[in-house]
PDB file of N, CA and C in Angstrom:
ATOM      1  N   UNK A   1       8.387   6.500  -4.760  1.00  0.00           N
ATOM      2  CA  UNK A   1       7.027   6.890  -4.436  1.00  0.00           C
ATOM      3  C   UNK A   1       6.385   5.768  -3.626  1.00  0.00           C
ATOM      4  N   UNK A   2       5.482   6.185  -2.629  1.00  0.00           N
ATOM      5  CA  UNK A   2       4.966   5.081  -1.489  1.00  0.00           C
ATOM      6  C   UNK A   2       3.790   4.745  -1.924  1.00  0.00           C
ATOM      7  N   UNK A   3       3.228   3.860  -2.182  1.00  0.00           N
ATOM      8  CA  UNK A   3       1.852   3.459  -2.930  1.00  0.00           C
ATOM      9  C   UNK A   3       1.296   2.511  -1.882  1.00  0.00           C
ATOM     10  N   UNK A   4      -0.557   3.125  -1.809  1.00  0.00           N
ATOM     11  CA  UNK A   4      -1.256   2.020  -0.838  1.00  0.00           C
ATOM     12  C   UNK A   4      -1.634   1.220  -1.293  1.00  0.00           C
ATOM     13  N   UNK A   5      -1.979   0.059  -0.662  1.00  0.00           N
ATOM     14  CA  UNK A   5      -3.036  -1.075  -1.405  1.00  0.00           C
ATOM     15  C   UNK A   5      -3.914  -1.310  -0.802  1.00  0.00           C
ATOM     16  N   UNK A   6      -5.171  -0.874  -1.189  1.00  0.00           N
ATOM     17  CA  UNK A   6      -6.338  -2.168   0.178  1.00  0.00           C
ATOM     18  C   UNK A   6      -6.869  -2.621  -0.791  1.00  0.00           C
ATOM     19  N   UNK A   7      -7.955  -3.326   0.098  1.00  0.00           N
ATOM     20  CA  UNK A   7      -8.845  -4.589  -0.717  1.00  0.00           C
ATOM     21  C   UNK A   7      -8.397  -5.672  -0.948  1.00  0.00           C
ATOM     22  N   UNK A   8      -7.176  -6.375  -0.590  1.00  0.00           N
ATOM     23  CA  UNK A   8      -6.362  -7.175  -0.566  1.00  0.00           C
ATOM     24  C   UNK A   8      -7.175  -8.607   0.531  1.00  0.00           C
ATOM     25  N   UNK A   9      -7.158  -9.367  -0.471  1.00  0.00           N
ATOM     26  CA  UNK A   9      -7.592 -10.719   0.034  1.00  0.00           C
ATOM     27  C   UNK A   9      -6.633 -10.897   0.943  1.00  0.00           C
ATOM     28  N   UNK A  10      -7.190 -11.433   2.146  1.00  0.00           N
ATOM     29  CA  UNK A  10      -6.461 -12.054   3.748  1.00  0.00           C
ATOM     30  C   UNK A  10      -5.380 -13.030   3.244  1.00  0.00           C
ATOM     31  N   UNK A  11      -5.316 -13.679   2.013  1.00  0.00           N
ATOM     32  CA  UNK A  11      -4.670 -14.949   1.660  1.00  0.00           C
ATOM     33  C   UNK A  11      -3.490 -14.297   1.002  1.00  0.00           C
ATOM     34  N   UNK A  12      -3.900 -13.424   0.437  1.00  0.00           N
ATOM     35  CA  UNK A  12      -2.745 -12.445  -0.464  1.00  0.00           C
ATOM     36  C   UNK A  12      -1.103 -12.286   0.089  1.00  0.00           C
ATOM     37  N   UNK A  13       0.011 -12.795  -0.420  1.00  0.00           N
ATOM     38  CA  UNK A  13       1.134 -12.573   0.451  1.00  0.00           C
ATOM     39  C   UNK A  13       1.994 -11.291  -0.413  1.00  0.00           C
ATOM     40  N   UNK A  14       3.267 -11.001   0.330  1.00  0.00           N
ATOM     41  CA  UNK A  14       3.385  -9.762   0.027  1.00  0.00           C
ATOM     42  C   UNK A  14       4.912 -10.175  -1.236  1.00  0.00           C
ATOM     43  N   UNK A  15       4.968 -11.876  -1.317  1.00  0.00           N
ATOM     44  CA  UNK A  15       5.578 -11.715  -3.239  1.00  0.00           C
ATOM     45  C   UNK A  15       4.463 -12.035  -4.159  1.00  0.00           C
ATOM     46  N   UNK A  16       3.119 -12.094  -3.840  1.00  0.00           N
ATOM     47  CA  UNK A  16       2.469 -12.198  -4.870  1.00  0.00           C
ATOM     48  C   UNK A  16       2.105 -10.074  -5.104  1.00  0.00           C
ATOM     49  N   UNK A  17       2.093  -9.814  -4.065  1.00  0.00           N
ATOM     50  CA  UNK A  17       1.405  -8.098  -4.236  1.00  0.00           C
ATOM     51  C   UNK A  17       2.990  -7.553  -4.901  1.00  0.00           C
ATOM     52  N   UNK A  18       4.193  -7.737  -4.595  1.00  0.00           N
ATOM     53  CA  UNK A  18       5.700  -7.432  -5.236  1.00  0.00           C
ATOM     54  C   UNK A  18       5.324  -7.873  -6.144  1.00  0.00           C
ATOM     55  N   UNK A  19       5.191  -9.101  -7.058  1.00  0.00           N
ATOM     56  CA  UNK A  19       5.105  -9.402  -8.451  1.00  0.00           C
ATOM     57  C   UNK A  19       4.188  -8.977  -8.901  1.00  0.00           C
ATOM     58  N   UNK A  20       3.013  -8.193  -8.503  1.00  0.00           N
ATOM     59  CA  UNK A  20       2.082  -7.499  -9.413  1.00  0.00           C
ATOM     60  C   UNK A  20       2.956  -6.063  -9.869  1.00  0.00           C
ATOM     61  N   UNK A  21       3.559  -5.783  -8.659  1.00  0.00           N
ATOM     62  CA  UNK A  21       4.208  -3.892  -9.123  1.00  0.00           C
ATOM     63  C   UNK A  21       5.499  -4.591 -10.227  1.00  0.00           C
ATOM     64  N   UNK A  22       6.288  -5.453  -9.941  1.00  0.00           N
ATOM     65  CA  UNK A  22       7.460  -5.751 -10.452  1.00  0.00           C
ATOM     66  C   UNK A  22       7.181  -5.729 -11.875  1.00  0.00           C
ATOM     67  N   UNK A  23       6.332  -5.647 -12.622  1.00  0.00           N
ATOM     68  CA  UNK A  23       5.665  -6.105 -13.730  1.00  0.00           C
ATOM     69  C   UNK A  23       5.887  -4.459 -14.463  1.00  0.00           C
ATOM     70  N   UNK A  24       5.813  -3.222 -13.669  1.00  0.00           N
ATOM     71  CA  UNK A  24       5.951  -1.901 -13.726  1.00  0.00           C
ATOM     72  C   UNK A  24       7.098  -1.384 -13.638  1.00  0.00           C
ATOM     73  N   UNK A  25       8.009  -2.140 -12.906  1.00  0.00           N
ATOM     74  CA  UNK A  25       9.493  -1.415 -12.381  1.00  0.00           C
ATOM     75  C   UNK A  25      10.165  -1.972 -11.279  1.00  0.00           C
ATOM     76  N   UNK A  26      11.010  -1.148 -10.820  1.00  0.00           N
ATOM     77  CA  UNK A  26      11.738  -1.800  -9.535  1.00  0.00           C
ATOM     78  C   UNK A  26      10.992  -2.207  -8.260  1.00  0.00           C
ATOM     79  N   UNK A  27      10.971  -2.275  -7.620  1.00  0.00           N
ATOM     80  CA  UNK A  27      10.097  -2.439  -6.481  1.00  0.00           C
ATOM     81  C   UNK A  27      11.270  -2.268  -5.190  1.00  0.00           C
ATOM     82  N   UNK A  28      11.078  -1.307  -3.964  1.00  0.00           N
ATOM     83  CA  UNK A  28      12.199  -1.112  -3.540  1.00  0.00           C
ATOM     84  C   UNK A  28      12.043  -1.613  -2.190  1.00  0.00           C
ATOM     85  N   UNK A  29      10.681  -1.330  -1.842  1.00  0.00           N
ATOM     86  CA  UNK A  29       9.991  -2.922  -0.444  1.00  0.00           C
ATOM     87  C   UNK A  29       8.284  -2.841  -0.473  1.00  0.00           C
ATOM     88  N   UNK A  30       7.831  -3.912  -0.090  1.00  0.00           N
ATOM     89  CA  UNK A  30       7.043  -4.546  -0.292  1.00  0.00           C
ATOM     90  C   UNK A  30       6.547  -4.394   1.472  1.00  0.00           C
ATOM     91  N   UNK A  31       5.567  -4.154   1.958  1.00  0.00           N
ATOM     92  CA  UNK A  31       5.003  -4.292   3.384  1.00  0.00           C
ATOM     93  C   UNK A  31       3.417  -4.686   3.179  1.00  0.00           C
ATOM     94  N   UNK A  32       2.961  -5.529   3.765  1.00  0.00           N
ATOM     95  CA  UNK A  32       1.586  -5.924   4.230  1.00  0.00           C
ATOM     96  C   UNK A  32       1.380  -5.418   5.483  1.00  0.00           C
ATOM     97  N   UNK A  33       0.361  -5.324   6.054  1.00  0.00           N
ATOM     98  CA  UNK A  33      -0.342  -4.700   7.684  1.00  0.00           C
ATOM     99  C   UNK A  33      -0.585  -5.769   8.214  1.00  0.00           C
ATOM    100  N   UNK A  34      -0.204  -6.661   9.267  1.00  0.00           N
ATOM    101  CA  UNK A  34      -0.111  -7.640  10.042  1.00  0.00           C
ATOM    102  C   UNK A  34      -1.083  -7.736  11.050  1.00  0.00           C
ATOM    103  N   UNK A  35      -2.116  -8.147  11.046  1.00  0.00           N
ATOM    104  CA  UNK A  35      -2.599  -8.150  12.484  1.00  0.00           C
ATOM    105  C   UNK A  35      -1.433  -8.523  13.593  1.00  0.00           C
ATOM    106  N   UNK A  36      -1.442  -8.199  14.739  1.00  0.00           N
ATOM    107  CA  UNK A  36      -0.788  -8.154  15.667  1.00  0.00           C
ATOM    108  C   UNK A  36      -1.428  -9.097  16.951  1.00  0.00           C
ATOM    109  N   UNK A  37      -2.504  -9.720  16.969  1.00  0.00           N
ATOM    110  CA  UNK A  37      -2.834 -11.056  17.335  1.00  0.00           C
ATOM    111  C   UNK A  37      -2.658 -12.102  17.070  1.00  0.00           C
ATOM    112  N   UNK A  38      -3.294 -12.171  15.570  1.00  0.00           N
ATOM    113  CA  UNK A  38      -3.475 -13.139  14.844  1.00  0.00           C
ATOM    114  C   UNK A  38      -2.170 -13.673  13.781  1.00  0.00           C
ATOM    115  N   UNK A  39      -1.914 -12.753  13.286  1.00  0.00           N
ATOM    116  CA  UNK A  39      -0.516 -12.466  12.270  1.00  0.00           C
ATOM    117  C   UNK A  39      -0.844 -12.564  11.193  1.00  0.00           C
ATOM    118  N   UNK A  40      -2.604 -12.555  11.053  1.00  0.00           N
ATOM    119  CA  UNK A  40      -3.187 -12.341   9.418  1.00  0.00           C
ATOM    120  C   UNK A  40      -3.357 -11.162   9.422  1.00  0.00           C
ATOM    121  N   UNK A  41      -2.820 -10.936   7.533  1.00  0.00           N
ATOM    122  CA  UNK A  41      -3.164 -10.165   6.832  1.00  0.00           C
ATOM    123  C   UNK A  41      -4.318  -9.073   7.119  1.00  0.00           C
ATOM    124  N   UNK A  42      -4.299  -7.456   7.517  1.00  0.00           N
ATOM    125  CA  UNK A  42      -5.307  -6.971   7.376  1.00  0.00           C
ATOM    126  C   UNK A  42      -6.055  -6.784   6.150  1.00  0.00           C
ATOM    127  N   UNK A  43      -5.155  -6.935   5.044  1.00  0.00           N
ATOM    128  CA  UNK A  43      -5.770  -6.445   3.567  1.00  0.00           C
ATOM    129  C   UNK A  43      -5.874  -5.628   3.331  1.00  0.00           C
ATOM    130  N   UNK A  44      -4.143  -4.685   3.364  1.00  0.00           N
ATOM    131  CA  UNK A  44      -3.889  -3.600   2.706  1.00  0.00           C
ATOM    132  C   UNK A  44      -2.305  -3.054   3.106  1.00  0.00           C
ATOM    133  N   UNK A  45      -1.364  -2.801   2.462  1.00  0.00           N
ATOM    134  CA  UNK A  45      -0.136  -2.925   2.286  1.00  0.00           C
ATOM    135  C   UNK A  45       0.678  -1.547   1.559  1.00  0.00           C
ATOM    136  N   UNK A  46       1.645  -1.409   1.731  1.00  0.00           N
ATOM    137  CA  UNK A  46       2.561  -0.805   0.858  1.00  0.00           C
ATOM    138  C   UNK A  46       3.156  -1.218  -0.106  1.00  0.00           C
ATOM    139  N   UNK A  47       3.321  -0.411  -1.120  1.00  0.00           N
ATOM    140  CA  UNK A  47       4.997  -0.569  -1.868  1.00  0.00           C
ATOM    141  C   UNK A  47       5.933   0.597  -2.339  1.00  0.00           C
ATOM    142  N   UNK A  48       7.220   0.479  -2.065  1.00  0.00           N
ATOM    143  CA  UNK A  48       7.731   1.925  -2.252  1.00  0.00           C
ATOM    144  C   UNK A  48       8.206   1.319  -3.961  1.00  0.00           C
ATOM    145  N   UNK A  49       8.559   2.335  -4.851  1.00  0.00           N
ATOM    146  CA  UNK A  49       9.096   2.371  -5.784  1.00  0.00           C
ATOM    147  C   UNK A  49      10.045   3.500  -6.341  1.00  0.00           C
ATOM    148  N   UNK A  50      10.995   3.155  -6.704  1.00  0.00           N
ATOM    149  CA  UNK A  50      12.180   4.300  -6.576  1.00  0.00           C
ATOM    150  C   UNK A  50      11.951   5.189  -7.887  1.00  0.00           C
ATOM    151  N   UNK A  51      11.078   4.717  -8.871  1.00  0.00           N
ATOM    152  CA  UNK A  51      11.023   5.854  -9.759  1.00  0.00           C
ATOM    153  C   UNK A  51       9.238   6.368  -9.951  1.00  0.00           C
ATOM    154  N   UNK A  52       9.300   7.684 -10.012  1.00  0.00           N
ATOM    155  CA  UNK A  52       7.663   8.193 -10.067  1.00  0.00           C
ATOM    156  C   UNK A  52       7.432   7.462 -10.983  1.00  0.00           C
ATOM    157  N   UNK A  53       8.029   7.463 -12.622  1.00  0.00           N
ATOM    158  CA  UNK A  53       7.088   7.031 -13.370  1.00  0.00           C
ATOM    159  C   UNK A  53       6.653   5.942 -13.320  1.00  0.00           C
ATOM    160  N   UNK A  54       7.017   4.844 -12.735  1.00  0.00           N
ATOM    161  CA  UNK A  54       6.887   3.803 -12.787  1.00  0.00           C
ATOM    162  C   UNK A  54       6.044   3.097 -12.090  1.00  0.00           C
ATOM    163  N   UNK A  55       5.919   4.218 -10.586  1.00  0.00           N
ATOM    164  CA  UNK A  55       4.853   3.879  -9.760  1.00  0.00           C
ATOM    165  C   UNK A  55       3.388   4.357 -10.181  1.00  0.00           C
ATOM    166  N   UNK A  56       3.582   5.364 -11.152  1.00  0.00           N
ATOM    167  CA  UNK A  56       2.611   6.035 -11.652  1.00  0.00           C
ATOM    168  C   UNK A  56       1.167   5.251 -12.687  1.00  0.00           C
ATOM    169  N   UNK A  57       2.535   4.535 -13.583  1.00  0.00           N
ATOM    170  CA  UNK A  57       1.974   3.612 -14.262  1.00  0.00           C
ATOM    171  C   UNK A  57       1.411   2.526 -13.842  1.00  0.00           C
ATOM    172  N   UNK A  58       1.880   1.814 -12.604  1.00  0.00           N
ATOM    173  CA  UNK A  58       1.522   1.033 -12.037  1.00  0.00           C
ATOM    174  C   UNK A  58       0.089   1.116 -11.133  1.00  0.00           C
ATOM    175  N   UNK A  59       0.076   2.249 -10.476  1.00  0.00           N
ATOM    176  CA  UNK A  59      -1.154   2.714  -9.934  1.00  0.00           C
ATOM    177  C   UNK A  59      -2.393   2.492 -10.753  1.00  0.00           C
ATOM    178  N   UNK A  60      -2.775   3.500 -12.097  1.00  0.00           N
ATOM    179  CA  UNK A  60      -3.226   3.655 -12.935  1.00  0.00           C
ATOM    180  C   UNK A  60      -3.634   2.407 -13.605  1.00  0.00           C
ATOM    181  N   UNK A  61      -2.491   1.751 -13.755  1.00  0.00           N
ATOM    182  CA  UNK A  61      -3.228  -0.291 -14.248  1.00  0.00           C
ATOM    183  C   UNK A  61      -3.278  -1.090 -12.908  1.00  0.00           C
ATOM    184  N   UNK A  62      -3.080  -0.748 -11.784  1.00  0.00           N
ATOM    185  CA  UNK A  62      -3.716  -2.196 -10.933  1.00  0.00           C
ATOM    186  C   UNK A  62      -4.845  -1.693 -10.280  1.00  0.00           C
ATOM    187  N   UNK A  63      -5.090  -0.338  -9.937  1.00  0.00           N
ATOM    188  CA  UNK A  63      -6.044   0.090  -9.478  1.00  0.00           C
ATOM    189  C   UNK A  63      -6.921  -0.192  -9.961  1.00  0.00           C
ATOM    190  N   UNK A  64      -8.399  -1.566  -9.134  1.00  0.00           N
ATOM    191  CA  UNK A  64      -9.421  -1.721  -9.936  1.00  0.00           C
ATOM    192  C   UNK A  64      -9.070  -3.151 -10.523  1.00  0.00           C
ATOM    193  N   UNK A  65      -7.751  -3.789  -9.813  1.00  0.00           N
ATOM    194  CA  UNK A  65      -7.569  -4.980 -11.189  1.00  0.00           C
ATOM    195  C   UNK A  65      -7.875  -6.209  -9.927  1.00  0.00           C
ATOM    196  N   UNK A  66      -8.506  -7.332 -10.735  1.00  0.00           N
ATOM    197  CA  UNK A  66      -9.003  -8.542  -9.232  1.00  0.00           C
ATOM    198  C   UNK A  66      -8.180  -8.979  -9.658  1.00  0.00           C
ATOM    199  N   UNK A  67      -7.646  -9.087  -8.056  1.00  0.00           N
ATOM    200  CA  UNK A  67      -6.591 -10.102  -7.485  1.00  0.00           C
ATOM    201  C   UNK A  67      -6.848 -10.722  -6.622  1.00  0.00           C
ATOM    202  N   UNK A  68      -6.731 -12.022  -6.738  1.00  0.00           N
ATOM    203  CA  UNK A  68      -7.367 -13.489  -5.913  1.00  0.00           C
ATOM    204  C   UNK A  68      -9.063 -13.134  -5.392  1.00  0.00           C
ATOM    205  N   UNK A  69      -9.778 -12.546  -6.270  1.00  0.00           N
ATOM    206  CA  UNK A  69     -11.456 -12.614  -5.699  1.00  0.00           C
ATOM    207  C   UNK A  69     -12.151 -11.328  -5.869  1.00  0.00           C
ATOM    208  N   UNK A  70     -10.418 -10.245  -4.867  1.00  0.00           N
ATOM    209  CA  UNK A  70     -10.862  -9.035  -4.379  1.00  0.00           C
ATOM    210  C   UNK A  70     -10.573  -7.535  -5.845  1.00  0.00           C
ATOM    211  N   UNK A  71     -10.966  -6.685  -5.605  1.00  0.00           N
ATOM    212  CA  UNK A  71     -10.872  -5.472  -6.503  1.00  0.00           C
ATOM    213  C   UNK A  71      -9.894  -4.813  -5.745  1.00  0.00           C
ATOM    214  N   UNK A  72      -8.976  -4.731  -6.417  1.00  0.00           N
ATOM    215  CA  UNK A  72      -8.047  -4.406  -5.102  1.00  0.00           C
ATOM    216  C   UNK A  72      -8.054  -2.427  -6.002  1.00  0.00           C
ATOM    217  N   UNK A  73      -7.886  -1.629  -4.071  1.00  0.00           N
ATOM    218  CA  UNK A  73      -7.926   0.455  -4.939  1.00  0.00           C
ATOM    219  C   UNK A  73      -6.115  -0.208  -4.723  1.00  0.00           C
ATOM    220  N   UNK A  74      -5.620   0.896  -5.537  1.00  0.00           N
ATOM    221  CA  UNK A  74      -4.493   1.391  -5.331  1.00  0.00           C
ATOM    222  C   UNK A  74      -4.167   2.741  -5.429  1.00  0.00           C
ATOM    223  N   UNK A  75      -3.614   3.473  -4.692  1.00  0.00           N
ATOM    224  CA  UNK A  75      -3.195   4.876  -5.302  1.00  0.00           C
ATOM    225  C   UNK A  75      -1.740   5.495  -3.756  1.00  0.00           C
ATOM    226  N   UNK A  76      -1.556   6.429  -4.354  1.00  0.00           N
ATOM    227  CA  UNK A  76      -0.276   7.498  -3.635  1.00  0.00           C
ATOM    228  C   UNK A  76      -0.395   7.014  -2.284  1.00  0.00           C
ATOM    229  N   UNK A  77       0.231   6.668  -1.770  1.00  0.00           N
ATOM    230  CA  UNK A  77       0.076   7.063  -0.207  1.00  0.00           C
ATOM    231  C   UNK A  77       0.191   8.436   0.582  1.00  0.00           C
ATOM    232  N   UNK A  78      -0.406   8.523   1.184  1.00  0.00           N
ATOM    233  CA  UNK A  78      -0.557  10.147   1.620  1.00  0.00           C
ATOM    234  C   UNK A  78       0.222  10.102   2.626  1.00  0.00           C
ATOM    235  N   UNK A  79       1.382  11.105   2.891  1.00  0.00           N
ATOM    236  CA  UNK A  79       1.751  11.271   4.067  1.00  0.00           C
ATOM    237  C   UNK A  79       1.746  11.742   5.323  1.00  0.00           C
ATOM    238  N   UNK A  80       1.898  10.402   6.436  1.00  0.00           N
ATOM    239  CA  UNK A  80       1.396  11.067   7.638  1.00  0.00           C
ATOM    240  C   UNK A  80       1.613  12.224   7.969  1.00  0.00           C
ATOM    241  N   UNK A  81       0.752  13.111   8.887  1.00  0.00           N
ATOM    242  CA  UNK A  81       0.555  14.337   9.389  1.00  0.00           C
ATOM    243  C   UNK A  81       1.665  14.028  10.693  1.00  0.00           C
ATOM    244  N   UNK A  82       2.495  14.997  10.919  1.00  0.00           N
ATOM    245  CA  UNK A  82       3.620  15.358  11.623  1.00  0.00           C
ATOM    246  C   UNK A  82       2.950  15.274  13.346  1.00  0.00           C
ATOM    247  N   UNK A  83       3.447  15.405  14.470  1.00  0.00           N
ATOM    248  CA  UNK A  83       3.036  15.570  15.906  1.00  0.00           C
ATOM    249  C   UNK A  83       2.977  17.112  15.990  1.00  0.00           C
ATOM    250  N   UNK A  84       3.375  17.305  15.179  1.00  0.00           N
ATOM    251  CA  UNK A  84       3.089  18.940  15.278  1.00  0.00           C
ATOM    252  C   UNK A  84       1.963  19.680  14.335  1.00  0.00           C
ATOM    253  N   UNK A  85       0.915  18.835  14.411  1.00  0.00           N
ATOM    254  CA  UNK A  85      -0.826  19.230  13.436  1.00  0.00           C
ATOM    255  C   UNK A  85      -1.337  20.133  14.475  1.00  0.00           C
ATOM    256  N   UNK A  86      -1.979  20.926  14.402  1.00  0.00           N
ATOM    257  CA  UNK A  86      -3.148  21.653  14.750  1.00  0.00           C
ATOM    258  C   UNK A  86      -3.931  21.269  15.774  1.00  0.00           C
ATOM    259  N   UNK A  87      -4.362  20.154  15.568  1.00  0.00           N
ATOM    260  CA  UNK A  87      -5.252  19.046  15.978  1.00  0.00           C
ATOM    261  C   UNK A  87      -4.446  18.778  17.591  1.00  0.00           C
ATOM    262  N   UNK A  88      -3.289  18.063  17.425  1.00  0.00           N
ATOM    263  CA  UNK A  88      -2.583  17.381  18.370  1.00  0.00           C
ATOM    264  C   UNK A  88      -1.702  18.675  19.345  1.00  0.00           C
ATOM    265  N   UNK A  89      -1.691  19.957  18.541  1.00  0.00           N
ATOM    266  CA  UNK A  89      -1.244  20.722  19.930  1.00  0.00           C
ATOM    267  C   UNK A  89      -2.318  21.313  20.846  1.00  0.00           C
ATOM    268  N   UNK A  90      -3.598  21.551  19.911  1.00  0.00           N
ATOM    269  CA  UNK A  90      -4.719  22.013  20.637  1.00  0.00           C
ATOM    270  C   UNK A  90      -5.278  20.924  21.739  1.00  0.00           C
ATOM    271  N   UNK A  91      -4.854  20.283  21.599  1.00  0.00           N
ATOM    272  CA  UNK A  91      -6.019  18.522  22.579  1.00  0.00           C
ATOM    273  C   UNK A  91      -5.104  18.278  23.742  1.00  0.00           C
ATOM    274  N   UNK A  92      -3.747  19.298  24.234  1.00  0.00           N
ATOM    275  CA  UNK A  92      -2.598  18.558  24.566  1.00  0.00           C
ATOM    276  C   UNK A  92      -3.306  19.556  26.540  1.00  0.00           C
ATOM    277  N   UNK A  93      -3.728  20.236  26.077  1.00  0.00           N
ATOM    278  CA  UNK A  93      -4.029  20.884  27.702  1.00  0.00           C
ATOM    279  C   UNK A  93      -5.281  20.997  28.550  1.00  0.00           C
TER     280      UNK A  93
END
């Protein structure tokens, strides 16, 4: 299961955000959002986890829990909408 993170302090690295889920279960990768200028932290990340329940549980207790300052949400990641939305064939002519 793909889980988001924001609210994530700029300082936050991505084995301290792994050792918060690891605490729940496997952890199967770990991604932060990079600025692409700078190479800081946007403050907000992934983690995949190979079993529902585990990501489940994990959601449910970090969501809401301060880490380094910030309240960090956590929940499901939603999956992106395909090139083939509604939206993106209507805008194309």
């Amino acid at each position: 299961m793909k889980i988001l993170i924001r609210n994530l302090a700029r300082t936050t690295t991505e084995a301290e955000v792994r050792a918060l889920f690891e605490a729940y279960g496997a952890v199967q990768s770990c991604t932060l959002v990079m600025d692409k200028k700078t190479g800081d932290s946007k403050g907000f990340g992934f983690i995949e986890m190979p079993k529902p329940g585990d990501a489940k549980v994990a959601v449910k207790n970090l969501n809401g829990k301060d880490v380094a300052g910030n309240k960090i949400r956590v929940k499901k990641a939603e999956p992106v909408k395909d090139k083939g939305n509604s939206r993106d064939a209507s805008s194309g002519e």
